[in-house]
C-alpha atoms as a PDB file:
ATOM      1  CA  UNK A   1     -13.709  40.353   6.823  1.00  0.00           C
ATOM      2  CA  UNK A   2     -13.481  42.938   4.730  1.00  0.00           C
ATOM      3  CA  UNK A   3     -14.550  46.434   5.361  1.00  0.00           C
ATOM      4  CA  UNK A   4     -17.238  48.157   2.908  1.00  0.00           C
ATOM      5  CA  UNK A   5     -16.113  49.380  -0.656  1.00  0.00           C
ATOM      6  CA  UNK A   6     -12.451  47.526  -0.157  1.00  0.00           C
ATOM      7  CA  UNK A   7     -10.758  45.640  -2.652  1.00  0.00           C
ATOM      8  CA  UNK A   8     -11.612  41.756  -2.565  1.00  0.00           C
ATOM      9  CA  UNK A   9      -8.670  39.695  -2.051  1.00  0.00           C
ATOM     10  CA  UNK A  10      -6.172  38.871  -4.875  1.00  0.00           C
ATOM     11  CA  UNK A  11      -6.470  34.792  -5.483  1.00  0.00           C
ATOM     12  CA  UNK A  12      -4.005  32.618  -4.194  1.00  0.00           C
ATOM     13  CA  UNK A  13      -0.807  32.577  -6.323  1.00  0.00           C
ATOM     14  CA  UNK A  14       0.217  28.753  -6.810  1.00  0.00           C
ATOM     15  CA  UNK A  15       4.135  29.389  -6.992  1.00  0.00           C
ATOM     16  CA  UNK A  16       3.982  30.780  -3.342  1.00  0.00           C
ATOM     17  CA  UNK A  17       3.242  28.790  -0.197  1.00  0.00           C
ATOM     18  CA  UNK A  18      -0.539  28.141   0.382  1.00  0.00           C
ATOM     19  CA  UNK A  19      -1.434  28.194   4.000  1.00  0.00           C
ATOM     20  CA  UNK A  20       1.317  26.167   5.600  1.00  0.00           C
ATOM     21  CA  UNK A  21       2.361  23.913   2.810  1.00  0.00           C
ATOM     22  CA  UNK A  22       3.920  24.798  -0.542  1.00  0.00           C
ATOM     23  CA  UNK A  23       2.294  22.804  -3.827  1.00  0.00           C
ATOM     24  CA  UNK A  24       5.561  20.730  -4.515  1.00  0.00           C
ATOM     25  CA  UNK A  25       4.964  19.480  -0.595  1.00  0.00           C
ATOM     26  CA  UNK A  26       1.030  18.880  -0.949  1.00  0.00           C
ATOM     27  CA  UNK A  27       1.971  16.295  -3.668  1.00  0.00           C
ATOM     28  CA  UNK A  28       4.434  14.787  -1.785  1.00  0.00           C
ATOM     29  CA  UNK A  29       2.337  14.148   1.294  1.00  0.00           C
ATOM     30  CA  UNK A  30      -0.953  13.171  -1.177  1.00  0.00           C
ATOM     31  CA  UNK A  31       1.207  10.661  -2.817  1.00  0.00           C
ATOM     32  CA  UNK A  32       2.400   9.260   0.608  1.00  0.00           C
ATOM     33  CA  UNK A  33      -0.990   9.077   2.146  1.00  0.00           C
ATOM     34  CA  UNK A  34      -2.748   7.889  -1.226  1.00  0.00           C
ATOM     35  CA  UNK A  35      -0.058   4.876  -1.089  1.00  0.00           C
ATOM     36  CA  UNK A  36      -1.154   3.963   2.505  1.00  0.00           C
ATOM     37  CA  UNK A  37      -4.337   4.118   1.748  1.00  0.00           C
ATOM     38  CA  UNK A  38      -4.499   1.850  -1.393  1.00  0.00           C
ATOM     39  CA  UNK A  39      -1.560  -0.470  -0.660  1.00  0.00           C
ATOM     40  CA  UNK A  40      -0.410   0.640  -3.870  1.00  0.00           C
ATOM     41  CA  UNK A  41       3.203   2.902  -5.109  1.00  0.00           C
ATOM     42  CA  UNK A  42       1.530   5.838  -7.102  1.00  0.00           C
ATOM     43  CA  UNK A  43       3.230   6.322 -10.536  1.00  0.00           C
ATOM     44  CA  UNK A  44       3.038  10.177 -10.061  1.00  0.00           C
ATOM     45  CA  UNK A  45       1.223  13.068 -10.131  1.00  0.00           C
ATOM     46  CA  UNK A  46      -0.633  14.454 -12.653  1.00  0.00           C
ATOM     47  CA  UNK A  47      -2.259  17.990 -11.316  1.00  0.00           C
ATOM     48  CA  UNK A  48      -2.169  19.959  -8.149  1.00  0.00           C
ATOM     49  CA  UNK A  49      -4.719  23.074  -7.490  1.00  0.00           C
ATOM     50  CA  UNK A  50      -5.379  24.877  -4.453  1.00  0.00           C
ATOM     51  CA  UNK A  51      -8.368  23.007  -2.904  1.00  0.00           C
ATOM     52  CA  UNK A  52     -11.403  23.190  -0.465  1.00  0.00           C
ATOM     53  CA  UNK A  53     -10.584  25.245   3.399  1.00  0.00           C
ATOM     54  CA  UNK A  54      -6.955  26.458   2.046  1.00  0.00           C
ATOM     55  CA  UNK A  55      -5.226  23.128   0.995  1.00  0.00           C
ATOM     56  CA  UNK A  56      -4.683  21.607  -1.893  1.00  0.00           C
ATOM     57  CA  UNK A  57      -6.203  19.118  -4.105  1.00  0.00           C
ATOM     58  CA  UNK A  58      -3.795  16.509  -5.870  1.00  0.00           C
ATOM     59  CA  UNK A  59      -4.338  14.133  -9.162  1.00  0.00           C
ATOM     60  CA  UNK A  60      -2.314  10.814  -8.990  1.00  0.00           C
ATOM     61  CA  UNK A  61      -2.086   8.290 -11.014  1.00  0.00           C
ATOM     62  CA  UNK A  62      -1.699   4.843  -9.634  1.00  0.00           C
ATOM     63  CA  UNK A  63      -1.285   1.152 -11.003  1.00  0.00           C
ATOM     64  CA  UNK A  64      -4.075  -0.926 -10.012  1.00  0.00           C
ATOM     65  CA  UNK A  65      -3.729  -4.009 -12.127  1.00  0.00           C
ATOM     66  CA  UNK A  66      -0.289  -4.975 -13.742  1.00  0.00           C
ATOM     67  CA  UNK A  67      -0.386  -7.127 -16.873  1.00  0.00           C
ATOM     68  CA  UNK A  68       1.777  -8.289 -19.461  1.00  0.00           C
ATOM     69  CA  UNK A  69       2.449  -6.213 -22.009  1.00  0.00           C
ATOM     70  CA  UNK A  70       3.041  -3.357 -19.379  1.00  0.00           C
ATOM     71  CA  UNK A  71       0.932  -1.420 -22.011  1.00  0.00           C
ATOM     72  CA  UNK A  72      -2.451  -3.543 -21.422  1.00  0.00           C
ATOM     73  CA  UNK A  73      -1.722  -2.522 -16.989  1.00  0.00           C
ATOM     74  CA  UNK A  74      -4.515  -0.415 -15.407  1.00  0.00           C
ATOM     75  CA  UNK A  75      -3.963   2.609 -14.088  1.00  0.00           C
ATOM     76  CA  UNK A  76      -6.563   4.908 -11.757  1.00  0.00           C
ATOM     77  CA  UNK A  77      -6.675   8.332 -11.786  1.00  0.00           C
ATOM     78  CA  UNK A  78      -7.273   9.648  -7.932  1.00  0.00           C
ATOM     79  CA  UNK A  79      -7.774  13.110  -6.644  1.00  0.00           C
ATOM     80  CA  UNK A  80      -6.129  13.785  -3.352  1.00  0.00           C
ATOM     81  CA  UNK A  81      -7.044  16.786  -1.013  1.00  0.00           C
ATOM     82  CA  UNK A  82      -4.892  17.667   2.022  1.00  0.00           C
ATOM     83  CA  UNK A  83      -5.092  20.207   4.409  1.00  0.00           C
ATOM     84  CA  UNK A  84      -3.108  23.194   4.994  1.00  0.00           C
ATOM     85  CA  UNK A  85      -0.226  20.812   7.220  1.00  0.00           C
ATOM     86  CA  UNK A  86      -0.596  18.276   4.149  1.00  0.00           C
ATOM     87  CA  UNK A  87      -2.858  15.812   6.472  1.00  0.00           C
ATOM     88  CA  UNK A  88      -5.476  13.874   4.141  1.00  0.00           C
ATOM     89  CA  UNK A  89      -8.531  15.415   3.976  1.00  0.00           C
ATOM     90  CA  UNK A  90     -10.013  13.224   1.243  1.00  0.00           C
ATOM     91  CA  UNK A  91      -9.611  10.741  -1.874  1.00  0.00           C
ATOM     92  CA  UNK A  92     -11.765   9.157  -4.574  1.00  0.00           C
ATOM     93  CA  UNK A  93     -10.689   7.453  -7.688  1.00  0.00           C
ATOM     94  CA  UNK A  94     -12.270   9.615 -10.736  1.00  0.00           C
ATOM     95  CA  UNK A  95     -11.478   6.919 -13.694  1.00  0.00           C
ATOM     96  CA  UNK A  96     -10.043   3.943 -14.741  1.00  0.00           C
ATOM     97  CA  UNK A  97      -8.415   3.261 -17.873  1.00  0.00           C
ATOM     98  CA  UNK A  98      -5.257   1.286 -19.542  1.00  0.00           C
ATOM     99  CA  UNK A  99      -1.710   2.427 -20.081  1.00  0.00           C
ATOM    100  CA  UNK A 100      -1.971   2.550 -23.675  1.00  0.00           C
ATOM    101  CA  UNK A 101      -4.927   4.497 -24.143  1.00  0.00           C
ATOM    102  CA  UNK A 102      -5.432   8.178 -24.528  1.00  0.00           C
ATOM    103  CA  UNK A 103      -7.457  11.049 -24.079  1.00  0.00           C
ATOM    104  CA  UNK A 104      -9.408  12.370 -26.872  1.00  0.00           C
END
């Protein structure tokens, strides 16, 4: 806590370690857990912010239908929080859309 009249805390800086885990190894261990959970290799990721509690909170991008031409395949777009030891905390997939579209 602090006391009266002190300076509030600087916000976390996301080049240095967060809690335990570094952002670089929050991805890693979202994109392990986010395959185990789905059955599905994640094609990468696409964000990483410090999350909820002092972890970190992870958008990956995954393959959930493959078709023929590759650019017609649709992808998901799932954010990813883990705790401060990179354990999954939770997931929910935030939109679907094909390969060959774009945002506007």
């Amino acid at each position: 806590m602090n006391e009266p009249g002190a300076e509030p805390p600087d916000p976390p800086n996301t080049s240095e370690p967060l809690g335990d885990l570094t952002a670089v190894a929050a991805i890693h261990a979202a994109v392990e857990q986010l395959a185990a959970v789905t059955g599905r290799q994640p094609e990468g990721a696409t964000g990483v912010k410090p999350g909820p509690g002092g972890g970190w909170s992870v958008l990956v991008d995954v393959v959930e239908l493959e078709r023929i031409p590759a650019a017609t395949s649709v992808l998901a777009t799932y954010r990813v929080d883990v705790d401060r030891q990179g354990a999954l905390v939770s997931c929910e997939r935030l939109r679907r859309y094909t390969r060959g579209t774009t945002d506007r």
